[in-house]
Protein backbone atom coordinates (compact mmCIF):
# COMPACT_ATOMS: atom_id res chain seq x y z
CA UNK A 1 -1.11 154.41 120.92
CA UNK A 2 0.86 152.15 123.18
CA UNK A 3 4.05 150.69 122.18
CA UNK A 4 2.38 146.75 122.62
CA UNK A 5 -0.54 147.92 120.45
CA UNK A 6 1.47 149.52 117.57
CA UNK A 7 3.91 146.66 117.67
CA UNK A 8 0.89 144.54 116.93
CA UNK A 9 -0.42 146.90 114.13
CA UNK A 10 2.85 146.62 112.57
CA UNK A 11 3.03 143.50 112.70
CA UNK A 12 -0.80 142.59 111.44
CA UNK A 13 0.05 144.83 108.44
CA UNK A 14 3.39 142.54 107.33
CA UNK A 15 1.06 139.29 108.17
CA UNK A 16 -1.78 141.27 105.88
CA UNK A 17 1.26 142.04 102.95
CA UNK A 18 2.29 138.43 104.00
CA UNK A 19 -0.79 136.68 103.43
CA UNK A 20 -2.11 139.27 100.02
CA UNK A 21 0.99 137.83 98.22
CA UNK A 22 0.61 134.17 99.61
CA UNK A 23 -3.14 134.07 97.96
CA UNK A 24 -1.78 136.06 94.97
CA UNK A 25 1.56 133.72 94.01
CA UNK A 26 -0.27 130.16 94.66
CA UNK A 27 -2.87 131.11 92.41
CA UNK A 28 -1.03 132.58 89.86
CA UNK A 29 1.41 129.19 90.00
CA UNK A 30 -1.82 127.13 89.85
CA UNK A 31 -3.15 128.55 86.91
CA UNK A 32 0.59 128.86 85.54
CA UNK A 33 2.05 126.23 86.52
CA UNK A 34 4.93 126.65 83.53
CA UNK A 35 6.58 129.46 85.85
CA UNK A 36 7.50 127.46 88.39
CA UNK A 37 10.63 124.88 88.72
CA UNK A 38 10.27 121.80 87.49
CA UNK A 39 9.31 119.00 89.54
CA UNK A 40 8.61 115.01 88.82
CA UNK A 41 5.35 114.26 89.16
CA UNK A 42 6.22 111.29 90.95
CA UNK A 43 8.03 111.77 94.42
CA UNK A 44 7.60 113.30 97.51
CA UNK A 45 5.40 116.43 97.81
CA UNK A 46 7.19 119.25 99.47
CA UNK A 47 6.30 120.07 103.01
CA UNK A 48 6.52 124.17 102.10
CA UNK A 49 4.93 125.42 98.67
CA UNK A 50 6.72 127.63 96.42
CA UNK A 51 4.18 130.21 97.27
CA UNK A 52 5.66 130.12 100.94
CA UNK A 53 8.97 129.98 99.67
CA UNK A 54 8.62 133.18 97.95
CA UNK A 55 6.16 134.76 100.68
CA UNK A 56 8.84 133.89 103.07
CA UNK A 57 11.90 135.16 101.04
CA UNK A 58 10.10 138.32 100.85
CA UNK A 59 9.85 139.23 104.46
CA UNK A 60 13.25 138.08 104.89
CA UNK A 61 14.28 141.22 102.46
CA UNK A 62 11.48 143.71 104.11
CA UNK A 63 12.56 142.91 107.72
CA UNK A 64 16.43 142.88 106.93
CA UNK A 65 18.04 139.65 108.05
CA UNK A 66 20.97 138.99 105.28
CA UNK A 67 21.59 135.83 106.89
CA UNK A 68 19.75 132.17 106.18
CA UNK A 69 20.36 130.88 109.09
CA UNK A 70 19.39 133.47 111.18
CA UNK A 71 16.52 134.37 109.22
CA UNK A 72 14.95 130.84 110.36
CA UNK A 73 16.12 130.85 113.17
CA UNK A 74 13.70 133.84 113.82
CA UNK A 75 10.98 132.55 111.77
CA UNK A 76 10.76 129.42 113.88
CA UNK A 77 10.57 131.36 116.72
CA UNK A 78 8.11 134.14 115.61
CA UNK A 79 6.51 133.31 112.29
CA UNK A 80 4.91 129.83 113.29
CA UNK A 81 1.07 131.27 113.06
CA UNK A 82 1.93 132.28 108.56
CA UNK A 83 4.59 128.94 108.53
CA UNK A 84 3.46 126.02 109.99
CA UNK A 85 6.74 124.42 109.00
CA UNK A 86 9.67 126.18 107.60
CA UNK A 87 13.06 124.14 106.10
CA UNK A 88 16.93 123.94 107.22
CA UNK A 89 18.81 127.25 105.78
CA UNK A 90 20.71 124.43 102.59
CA UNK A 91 16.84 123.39 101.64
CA UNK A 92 15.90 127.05 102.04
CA UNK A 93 18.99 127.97 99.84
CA UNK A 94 18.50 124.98 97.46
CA UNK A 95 14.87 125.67 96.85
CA UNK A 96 15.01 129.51 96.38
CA UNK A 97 17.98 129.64 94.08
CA UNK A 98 15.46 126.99 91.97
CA UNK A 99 13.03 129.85 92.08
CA UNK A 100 14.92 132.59 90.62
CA UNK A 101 13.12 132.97 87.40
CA UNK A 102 10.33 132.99 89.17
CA UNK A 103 10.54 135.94 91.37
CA UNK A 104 12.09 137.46 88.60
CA UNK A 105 8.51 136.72 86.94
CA UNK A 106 6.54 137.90 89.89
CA UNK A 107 7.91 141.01 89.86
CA UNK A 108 6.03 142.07 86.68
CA UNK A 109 3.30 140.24 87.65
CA UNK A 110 2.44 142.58 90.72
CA UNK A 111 3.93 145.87 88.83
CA UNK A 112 0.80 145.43 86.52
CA UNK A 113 -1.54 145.11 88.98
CA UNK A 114 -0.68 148.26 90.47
CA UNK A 115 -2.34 151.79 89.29
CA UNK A 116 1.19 152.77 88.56
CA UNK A 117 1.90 150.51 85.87
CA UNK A 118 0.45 152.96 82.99
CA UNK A 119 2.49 156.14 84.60
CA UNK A 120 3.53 157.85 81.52
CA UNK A 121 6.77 159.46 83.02
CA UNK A 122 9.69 156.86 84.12
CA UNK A 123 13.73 156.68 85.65
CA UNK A 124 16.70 154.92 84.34
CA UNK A 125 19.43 154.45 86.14
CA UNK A 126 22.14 152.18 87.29
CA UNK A 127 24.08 151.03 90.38
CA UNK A 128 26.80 148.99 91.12
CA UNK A 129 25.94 145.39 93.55
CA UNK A 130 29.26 144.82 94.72
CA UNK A 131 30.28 141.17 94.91
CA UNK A 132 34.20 141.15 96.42
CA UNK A 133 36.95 143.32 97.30
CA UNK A 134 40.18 141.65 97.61
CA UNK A 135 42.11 140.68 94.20
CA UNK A 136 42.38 137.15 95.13
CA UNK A 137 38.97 136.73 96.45
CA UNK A 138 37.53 138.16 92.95
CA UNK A 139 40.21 135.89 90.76
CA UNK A 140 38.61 132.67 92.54
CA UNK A 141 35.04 133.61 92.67
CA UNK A 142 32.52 131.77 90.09
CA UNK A 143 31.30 134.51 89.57
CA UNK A 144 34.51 135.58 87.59
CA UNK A 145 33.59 136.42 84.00
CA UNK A 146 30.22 137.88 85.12
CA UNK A 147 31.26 140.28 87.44
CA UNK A 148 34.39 142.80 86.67
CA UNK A 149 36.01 145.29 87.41
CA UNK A 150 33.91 149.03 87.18
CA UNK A 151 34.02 152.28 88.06
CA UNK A 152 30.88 153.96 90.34
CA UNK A 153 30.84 158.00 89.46
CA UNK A 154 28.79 158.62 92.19
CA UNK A 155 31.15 157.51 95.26
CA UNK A 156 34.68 157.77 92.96
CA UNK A 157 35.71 154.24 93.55
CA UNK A 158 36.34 151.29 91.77
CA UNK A 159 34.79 148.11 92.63
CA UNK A 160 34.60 144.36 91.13
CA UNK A 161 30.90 143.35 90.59
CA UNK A 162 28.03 143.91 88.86
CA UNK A 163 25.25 146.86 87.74
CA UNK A 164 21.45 146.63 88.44
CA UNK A 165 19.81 148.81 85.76
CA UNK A 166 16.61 149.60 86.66
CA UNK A 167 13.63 151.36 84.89
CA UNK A 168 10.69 152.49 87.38
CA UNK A 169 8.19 154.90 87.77
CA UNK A 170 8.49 157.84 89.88
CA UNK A 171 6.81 155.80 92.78
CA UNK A 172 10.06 153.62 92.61
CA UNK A 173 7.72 150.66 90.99
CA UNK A 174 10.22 148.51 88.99
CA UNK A 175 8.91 147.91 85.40
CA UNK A 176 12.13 146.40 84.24
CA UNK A 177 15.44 145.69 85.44
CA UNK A 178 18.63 143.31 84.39
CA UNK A 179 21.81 142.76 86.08
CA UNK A 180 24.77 142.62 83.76
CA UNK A 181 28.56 143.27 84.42
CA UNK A 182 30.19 146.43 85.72
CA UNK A 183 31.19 147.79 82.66
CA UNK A 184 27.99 146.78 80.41
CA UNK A 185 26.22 149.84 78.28
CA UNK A 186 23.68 151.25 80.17
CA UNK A 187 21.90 152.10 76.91
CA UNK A 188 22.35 149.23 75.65
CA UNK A 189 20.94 147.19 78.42
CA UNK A 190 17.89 149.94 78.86
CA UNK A 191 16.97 148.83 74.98
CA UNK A 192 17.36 145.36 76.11
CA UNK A 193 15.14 145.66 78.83
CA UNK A 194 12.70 147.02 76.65
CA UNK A 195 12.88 144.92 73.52
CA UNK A 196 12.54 141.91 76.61
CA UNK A 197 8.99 142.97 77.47
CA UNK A 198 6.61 144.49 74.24
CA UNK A 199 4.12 145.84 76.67
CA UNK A 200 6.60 148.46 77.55
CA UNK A 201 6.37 149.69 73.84
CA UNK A 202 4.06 149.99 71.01
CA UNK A 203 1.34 152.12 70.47
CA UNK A 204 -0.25 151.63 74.15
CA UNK A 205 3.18 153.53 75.17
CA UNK A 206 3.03 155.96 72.29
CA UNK A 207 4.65 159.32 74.08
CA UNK A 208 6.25 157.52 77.50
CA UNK A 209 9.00 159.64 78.67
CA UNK A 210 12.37 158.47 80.11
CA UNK A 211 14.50 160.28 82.24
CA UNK A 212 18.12 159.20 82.60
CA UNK A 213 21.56 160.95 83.11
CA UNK A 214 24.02 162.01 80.37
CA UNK A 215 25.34 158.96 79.75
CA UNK A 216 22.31 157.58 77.80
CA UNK A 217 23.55 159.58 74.50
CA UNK A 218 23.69 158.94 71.02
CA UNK A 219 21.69 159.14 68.07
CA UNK A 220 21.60 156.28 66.80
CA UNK A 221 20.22 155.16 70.60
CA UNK A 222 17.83 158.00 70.87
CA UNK A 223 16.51 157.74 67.46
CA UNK A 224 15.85 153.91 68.15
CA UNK A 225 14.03 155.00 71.47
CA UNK A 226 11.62 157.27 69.49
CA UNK A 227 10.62 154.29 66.89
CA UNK A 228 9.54 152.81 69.91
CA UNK A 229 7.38 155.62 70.97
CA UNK A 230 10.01 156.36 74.03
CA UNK A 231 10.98 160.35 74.26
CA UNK A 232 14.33 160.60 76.16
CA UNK A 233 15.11 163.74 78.85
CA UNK A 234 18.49 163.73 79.77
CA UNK A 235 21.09 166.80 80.77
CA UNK A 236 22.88 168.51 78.01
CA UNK A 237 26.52 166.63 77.67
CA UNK A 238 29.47 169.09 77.33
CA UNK A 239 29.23 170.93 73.73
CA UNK A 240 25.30 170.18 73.33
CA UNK A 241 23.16 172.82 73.13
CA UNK A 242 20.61 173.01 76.16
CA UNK A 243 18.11 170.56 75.80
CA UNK A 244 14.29 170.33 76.63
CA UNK A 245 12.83 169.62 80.31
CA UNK A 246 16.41 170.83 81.88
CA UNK A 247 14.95 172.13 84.82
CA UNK A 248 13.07 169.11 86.28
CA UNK A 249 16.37 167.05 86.15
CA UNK A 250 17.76 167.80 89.79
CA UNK A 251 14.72 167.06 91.11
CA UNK A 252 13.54 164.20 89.24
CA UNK A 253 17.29 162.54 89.67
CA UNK A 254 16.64 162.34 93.58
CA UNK A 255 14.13 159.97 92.61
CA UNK A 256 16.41 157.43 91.14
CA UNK A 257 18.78 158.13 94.15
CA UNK A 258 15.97 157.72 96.44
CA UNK A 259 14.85 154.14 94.69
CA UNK A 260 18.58 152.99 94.99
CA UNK A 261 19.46 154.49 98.60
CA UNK A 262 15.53 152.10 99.63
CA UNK A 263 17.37 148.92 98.03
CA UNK A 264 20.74 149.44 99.44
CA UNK A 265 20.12 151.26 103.09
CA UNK A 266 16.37 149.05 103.62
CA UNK A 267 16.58 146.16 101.75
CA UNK A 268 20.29 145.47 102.03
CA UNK A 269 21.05 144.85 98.72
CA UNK A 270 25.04 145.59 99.25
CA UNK A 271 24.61 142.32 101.66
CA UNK A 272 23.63 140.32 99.30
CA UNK A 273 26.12 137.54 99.93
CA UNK A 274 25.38 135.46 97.10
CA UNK A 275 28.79 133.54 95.90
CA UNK A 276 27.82 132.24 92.68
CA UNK A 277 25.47 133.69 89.67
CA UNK A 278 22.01 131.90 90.27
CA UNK A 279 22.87 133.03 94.46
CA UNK A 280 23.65 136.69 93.27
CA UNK A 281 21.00 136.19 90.54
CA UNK A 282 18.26 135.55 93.64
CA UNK A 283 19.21 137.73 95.99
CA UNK A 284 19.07 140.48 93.87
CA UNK A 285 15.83 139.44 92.63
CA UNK A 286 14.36 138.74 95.69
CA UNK A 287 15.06 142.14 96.92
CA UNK A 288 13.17 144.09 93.69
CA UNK A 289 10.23 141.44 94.29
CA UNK A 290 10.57 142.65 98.37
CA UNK A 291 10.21 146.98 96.80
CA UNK A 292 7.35 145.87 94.31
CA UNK A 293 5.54 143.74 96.71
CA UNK A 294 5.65 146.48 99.38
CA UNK A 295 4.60 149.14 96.64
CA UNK A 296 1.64 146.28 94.97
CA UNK A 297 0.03 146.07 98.84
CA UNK A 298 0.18 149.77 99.62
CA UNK A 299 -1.35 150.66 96.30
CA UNK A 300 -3.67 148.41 97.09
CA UNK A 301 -4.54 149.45 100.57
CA UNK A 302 -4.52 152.95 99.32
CA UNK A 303 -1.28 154.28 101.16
CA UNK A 304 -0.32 157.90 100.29
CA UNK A 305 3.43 157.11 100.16
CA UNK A 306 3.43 154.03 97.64
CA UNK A 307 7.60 153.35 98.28
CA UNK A 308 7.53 153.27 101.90
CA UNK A 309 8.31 150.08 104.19
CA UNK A 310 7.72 151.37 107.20
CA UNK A 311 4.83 149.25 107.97
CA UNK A 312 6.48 146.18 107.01
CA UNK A 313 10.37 146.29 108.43
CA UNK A 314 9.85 145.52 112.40
């Protein structure tokens, strides 16, 4: 295949991803109309939907541009044929930071309409969204008293910020995720995650597994986990006996690391460069919606390799 004619298939299959989740948001705002922002009825009707607004902030994530600016720049210049018009980067920023809840939304929307959704084997895991790194920087951010100071086991550093806990199946399809301070309880912000969404639970769920590290402990956690039909594997902590399923951890770990190393080395989500908590808040989300959205359309395009972006980052 020539390079002009596979530069043109990868491009048709981001306009195909492009246009799937264009159809799929407008009509899902149209017949829920209550998870969108709030507008007056009476004013002047926006020149770009929300549907285009997310559609656009989701190939921003899956083709790497970190900055507005240069983001539109680009699309002016190459995405005229899927945006007839596109905004100025404050409108842009204005009107997706007004759309956080509802990417946030979205993302469950398109993790049920997957084949993965009823998986009965799923990860838990944290990791750390950096948001400054000089002490004067973090004491005048607004984002002081959300973000703090933690500690990342992984790399042995400290660093002032926040966690993204996420829960996902072995595909590295998000069913839950929150973003909480550096030094929140992972366990108690997996409970929260699912007490937030009852079709995680119940009887439907009645013998889903989790598999987290060693720091989900604790009986009082565990036992709460198995009333809700959730039966934890995790590695043995120093002075427990050996526990069951020991010898799929390693391997089954790599997924996690895998699902993280996608969101921070593909989807930039170190680069976030939000400044205050409803920029963080979006940019975060707008990179899970990016992973679930490229999972969603090769799921549904029957792909072999449900996590991968390749088709969708040139």
């Amino acid at each position: 295949m020539g390079e002009g004619v596979q530069d043109q298939f990868v491009r048709t299959n981001l306009d195909t991803l492009a246009t799937a989740l264009y159809v799929t948001v407008d009509d899902l705002l149209i017949d829920s109309p209550h998870l969108a922002p709030w507008r007056p009825r009476v004013g002047i009707e926006p020149r770009i939907s929300d549907a285009e607004l997310v559609t656009l902030a989701v190939m921003q994530a899956l083709l790497g541009f970190t900055s507005e600016a240069r983001w539109l720049r680009y699309g002016r210049a190459h995405l005229r044929h899927l945006f007839p018009y596109l905004p100025q980067q404050p409108g842009y920023n204005k009107r997706l930071r007004r759309l956080g809840a509802t990417i946030a939304q979205l993302v469950g929307v398109l993790a049920r309409d997957t084949s993965m959704w009823t998986d009965d084997v799923w990860v838990a895991d944290s990791t750390p969204v950096e948001c400054a790194r000089s002490r004067e920087t973090a004491r005048r951010s607004d984002l002081a008293g959300w973000a703090e100071y933690g500690y990342c086991a992984s790399h042995s550093r400290f660093f002032w910020g926040l966690r993204l806990h996420l829960l996902c199946t072995l595909h590295g399809l998000p069913v839950g995720f929150a973003l909480t301070g550096a030094k929140a309880d992972e366990r108690q912000t997996l409970l929260g995650m699912l007490d937030a969404d009852p079709e995680l639970t119940g009887p439907g769920r009645a013998g889903q597994i989790v598999i987290a590290d060693k720091n989900y402990y604790g009986r009082e956690f565990e036992t709460t986990l198995t009333d809700a039909g959730v039966d934890l594997l995790r590695p043995a902590r120093k002075g427990e006996p050996q526990r069951a399923g020991t010898e799929f951890f390693k391997p089954l770990r790599q997924v996690i690391e895998s699902i993280n190393d996608t969101l921070k080395g593909q989807l930039d989500l170190e680069q976030h460069g939000g400044h205050t908590p409803a920029g963080v808040w979006v940019r975060v989300t707008q990179r899970i919606l990016a992973l679930t959205a490229a999972i969603w359309h090769n799921d549904h395009t029957g792909q072999a390799t449900k996590r991968s972006l390749l088709a969708y980052d040139h």
